[in-house]
C-alpha atoms as a PDB file:
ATOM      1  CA  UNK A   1       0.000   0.000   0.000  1.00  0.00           C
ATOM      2  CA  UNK A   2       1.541   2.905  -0.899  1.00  0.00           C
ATOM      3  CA  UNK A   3       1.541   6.318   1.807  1.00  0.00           C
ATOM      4  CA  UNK A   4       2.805   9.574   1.499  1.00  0.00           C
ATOM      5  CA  UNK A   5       5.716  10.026   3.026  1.00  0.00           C
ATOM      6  CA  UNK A   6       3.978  12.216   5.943  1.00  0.00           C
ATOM      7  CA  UNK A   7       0.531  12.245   6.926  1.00  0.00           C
ATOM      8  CA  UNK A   8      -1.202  14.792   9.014  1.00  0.00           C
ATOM      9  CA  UNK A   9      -3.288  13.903  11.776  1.00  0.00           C
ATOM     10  CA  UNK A  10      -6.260  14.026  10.508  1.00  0.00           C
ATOM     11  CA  UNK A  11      -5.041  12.109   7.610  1.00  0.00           C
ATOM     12  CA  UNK A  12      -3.746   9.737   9.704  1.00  0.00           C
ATOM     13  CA  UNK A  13      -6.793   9.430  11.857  1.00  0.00           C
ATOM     14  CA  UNK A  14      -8.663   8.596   8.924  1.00  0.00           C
ATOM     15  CA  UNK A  15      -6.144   5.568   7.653  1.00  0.00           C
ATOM     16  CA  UNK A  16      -5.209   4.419  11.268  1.00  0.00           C
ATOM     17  CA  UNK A  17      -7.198   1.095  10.874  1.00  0.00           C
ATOM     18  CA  UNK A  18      -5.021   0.553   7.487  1.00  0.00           C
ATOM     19  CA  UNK A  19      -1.655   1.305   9.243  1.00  0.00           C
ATOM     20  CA  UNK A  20       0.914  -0.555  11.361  1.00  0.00           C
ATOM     21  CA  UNK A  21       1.853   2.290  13.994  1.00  0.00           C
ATOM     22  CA  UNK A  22       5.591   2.501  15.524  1.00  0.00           C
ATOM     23  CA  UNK A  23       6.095   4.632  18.412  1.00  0.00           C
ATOM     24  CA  UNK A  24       9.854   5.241  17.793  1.00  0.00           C
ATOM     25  CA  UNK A  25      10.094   7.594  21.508  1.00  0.00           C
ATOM     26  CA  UNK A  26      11.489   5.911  24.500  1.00  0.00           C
ATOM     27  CA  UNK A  27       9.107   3.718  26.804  1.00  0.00           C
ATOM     28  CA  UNK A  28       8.340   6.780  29.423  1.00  0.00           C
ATOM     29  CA  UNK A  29       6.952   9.100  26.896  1.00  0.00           C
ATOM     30  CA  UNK A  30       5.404   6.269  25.240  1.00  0.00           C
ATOM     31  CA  UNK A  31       3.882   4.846  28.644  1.00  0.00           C
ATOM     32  CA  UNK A  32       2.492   8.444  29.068  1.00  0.00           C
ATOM     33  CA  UNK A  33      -0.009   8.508  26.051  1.00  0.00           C
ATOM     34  CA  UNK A  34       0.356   6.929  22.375  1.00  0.00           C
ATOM     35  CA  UNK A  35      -1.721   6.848  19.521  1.00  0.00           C
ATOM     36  CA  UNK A  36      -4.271   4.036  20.052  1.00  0.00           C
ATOM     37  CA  UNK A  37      -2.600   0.730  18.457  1.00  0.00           C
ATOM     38  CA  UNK A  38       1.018   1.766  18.383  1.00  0.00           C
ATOM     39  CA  UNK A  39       4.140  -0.491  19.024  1.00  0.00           C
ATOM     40  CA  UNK A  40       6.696   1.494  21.152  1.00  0.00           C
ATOM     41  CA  UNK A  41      10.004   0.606  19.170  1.00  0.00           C
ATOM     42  CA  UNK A  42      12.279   3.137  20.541  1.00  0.00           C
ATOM     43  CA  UNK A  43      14.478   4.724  18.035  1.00  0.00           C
ATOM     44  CA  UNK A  44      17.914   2.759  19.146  1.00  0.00           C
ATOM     45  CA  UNK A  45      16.251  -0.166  18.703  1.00  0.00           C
ATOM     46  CA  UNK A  46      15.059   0.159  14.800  1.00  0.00           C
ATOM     47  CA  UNK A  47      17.765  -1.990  13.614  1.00  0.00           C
ATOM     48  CA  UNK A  48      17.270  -4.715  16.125  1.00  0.00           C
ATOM     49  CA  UNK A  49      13.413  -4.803  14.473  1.00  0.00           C
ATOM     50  CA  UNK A  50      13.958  -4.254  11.001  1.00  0.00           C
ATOM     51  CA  UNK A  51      13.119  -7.807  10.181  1.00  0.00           C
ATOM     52  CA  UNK A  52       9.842  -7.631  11.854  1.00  0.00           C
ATOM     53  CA  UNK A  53       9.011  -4.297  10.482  1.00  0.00           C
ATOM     54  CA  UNK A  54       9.846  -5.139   7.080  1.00  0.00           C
ATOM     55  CA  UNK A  55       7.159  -8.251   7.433  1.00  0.00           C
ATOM     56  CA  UNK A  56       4.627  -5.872   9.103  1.00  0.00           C
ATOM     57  CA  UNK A  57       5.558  -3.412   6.359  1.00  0.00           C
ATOM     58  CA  UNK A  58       4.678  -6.400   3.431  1.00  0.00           C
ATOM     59  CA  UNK A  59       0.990  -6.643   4.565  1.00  0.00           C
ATOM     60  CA  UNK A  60      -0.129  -2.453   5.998  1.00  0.00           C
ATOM     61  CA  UNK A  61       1.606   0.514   5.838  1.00  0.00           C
ATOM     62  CA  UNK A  62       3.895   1.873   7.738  1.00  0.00           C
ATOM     63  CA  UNK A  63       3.503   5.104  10.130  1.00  0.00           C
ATOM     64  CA  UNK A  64       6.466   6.102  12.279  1.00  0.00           C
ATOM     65  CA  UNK A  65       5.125   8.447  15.384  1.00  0.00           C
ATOM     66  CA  UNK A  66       7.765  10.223  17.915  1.00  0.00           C
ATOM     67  CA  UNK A  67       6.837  13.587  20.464  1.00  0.00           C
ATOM     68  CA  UNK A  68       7.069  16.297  17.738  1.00  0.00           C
ATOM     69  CA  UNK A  69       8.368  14.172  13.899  1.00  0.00           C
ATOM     70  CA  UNK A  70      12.471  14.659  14.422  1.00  0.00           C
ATOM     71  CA  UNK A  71      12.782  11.170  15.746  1.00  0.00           C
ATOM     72  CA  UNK A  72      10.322   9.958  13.395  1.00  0.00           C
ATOM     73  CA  UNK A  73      12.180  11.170  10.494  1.00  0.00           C
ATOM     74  CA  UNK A  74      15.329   9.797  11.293  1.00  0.00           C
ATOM     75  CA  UNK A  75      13.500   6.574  11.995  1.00  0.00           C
ATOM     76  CA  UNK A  76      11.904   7.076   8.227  1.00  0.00           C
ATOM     77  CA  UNK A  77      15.361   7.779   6.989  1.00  0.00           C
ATOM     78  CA  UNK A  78      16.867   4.187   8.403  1.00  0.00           C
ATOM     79  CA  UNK A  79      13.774   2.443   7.357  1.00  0.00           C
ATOM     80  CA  UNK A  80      14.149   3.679   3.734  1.00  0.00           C
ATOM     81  CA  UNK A  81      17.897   2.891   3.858  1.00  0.00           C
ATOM     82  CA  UNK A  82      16.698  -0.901   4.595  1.00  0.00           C
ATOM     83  CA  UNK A  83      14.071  -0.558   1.896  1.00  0.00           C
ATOM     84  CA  UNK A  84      10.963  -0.484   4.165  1.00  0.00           C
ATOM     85  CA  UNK A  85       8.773   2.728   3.117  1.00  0.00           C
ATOM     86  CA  UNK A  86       7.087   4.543   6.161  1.00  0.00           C
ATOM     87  CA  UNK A  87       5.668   7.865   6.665  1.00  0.00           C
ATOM     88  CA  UNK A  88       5.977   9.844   9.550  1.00  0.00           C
ATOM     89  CA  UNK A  89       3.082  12.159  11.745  1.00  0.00           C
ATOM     90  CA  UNK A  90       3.257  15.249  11.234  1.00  0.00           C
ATOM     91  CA  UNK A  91       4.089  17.362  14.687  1.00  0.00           C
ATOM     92  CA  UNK A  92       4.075  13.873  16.208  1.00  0.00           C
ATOM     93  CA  UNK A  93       2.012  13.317  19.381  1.00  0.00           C
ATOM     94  CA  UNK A  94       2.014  16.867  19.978  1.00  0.00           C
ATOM     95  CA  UNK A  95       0.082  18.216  16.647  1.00  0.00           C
ATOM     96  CA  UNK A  96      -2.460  14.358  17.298  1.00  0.00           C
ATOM     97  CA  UNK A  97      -3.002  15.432  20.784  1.00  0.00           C
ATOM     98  CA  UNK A  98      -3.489  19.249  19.820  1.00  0.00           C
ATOM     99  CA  UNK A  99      -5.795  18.251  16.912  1.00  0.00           C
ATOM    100  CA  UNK A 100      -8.342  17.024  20.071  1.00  0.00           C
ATOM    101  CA  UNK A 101      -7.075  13.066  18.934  1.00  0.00           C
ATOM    102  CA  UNK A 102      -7.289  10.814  21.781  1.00  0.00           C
ATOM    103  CA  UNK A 103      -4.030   9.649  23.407  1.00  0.00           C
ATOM    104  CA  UNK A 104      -4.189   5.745  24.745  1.00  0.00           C
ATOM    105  CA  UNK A 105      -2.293   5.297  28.280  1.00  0.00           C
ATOM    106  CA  UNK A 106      -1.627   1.794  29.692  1.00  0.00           C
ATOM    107  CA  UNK A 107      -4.227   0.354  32.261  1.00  0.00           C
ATOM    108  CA  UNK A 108      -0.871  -1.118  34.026  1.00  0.00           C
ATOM    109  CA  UNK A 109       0.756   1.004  36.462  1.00  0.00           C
ATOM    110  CA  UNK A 110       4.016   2.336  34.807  1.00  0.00           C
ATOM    111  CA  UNK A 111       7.392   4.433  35.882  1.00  0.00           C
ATOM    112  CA  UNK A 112       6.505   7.917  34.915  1.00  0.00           C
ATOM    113  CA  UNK A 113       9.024   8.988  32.761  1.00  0.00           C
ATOM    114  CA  UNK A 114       9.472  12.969  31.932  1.00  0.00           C
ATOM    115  CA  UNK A 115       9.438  13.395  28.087  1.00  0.00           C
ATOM    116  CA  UNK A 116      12.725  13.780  26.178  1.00  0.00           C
ATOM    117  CA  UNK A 117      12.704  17.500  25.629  1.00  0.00           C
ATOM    118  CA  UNK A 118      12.071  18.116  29.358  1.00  0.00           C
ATOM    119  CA  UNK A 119      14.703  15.769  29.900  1.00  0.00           C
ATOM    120  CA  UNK A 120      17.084  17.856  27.817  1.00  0.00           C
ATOM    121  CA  UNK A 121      16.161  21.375  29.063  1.00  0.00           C
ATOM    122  CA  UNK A 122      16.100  19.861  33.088  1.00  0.00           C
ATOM    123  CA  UNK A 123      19.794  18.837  32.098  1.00  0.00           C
ATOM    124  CA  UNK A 124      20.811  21.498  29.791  1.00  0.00           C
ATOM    125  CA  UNK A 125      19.874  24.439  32.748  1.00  0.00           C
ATOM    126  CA  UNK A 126      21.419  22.559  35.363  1.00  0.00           C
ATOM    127  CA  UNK A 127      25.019  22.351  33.210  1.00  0.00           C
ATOM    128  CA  UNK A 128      24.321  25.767  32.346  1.00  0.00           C
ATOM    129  CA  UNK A 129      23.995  26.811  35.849  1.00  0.00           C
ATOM    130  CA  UNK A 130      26.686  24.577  37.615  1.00  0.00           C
ATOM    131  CA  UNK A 131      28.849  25.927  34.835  1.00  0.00           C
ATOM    132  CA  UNK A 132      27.901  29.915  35.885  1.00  0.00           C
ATOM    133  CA  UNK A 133      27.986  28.717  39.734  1.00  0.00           C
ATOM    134  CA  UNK A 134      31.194  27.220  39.111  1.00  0.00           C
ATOM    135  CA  UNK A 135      32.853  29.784  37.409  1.00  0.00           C
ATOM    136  CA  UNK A 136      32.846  32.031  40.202  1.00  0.00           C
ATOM    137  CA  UNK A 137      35.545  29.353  41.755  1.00  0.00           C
ATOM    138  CA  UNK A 138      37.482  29.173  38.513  1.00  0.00           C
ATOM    139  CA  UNK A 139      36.648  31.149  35.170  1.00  0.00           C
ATOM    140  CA  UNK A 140      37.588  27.802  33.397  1.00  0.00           C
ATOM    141  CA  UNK A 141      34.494  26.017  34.781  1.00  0.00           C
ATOM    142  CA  UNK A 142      32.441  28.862  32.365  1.00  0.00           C
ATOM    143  CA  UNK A 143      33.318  27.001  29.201  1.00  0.00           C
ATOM    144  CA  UNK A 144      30.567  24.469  30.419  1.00  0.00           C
ATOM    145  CA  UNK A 145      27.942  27.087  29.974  1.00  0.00           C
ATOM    146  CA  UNK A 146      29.540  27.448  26.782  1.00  0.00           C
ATOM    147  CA  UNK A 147      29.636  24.271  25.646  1.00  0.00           C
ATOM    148  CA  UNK A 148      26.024  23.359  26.722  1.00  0.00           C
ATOM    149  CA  UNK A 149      24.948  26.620  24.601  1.00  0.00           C
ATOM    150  CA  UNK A 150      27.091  25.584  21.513  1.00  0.00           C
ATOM    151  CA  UNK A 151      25.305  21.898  21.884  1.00  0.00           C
ATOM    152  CA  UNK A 152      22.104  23.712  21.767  1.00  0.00           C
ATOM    153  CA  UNK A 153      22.784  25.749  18.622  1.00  0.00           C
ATOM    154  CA  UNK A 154      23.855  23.048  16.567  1.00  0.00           C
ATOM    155  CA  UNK A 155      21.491  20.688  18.032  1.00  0.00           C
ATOM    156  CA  UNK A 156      18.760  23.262  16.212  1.00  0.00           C
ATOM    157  CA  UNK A 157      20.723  23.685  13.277  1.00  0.00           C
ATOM    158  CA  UNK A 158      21.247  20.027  12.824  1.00  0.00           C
ATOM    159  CA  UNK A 159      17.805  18.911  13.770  1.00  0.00           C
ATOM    160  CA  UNK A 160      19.839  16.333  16.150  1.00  0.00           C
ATOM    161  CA  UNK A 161      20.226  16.136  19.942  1.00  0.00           C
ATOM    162  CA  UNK A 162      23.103  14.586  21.471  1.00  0.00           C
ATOM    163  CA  UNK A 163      22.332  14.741  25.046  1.00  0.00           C
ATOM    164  CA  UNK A 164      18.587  13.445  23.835  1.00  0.00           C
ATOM    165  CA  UNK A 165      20.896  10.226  22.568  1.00  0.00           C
ATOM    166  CA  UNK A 166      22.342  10.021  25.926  1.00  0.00           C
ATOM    167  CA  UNK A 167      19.698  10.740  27.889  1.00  0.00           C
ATOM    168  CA  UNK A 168      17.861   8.022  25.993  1.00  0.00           C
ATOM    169  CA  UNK A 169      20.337   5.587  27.616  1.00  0.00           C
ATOM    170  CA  UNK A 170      19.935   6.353  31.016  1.00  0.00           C
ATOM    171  CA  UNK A 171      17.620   3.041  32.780  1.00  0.00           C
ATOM    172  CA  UNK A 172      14.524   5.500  33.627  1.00  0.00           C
ATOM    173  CA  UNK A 173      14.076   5.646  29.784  1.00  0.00           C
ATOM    174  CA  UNK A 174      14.809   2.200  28.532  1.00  0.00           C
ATOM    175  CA  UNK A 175      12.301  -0.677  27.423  1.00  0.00           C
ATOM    176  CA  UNK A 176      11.186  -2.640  30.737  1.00  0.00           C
ATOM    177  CA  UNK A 177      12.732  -6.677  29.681  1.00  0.00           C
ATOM    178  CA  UNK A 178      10.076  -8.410  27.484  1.00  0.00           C
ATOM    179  CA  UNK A 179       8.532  -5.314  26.161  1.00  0.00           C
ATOM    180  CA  UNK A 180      10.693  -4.831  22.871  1.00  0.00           C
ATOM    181  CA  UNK A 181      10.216  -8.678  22.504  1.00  0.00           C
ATOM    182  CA  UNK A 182       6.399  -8.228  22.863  1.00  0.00           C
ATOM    183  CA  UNK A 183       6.047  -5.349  20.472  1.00  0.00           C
ATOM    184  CA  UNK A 184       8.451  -7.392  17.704  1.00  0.00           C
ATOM    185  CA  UNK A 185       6.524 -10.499  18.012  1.00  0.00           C
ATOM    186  CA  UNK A 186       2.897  -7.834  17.402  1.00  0.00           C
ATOM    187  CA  UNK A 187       4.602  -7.116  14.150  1.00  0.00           C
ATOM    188  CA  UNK A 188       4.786 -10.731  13.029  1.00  0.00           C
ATOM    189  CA  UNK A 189       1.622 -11.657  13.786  1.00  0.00           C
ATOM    190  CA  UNK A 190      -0.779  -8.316  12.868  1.00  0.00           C
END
């Protein structure tokens, strides 16, 4: 079935029934409200599921959802590079949740988990201000601030985030054991 390569959400809405979903964002922000149906496959762990994703992608399209469509897009880009076509929602969760779209949250009690870009700007101030706090010890200690405000530049300009890729490591924000397993073995068998 062929899809555009992004979908808004009200054209996604409309074709949600016809689409396999990936939630590409890590298991917190997923745990915290997903579009109804989607598999949380965080983005680090694409590769490990591209063979299951290329046999969900051989029966239903393919629609690749993250916070706000950065992480989507890079998970469109390494789909595409295996030869799996996927689109990617618009504005992500954000724009589906905005548009008055109903966000699904597990019945199961579940870690709450911040979401990635408060993550980054918790940890961004902080080195910001221990860098500024620290400086009045030694003026060396400012090139923190520095470099934290550099990382933020290019992480705009780049449409990237480092310390999101980090962050994304931490335990708080990776799959609980059995959950990547249950979400691959949903894509063999939809």
């Amino acid at each position: 079935m062929a899809i555009p390569h992004t979908l808004d959400p009200a054209q996604a809405r409309t074709r949600l029934q016809e689409l396999t979903v990936l939630d590409v964002r890590t298991p917190g922000e997923y745990a915290a409200g997903h579009l109804p149906g989607a598999l949380n496959i965080p983005l680090d762990q694409i590769s490990r599921a591209l063979p299951d994703i290329r046999h969900a992608a051989d029966r239903r399209g393919i629609l690749v959802v993250c916070a706000s469509g950065a992480r989507s897009d890079r998970a469109c880009r390494t789909l595409a590079e295996h030869g799996i076509t996927a689109a990617t929602l618009t504005g992500g969760t954000g724009a589906w949740s905005a548009a008055g779209h109903g966000l699904h949250r597990p019945e199961r009690p579940f870690r709450t988990t911040w979401g990635m870009e408060r993550q980054v700007r918790l940890t961004a101030g902080a080195l910001v201000l221990a860098g500024f706090g620290l400086g009045v010890i030694h003026p060396a200690f400012r090139f923190l601030s520095v470099a934290v405000a550099g990382g933020l530049a290019y992480s705009a300009l780049s449409d990237t985030c480092g310390m999101a890729a980090v962050l994304a490591r931490l335990p708080h924000n990776r799959p609980r054991r059995g959950d990547l397993d249950a979400a691959r073995a949903a894509l063999r068998s939809d």
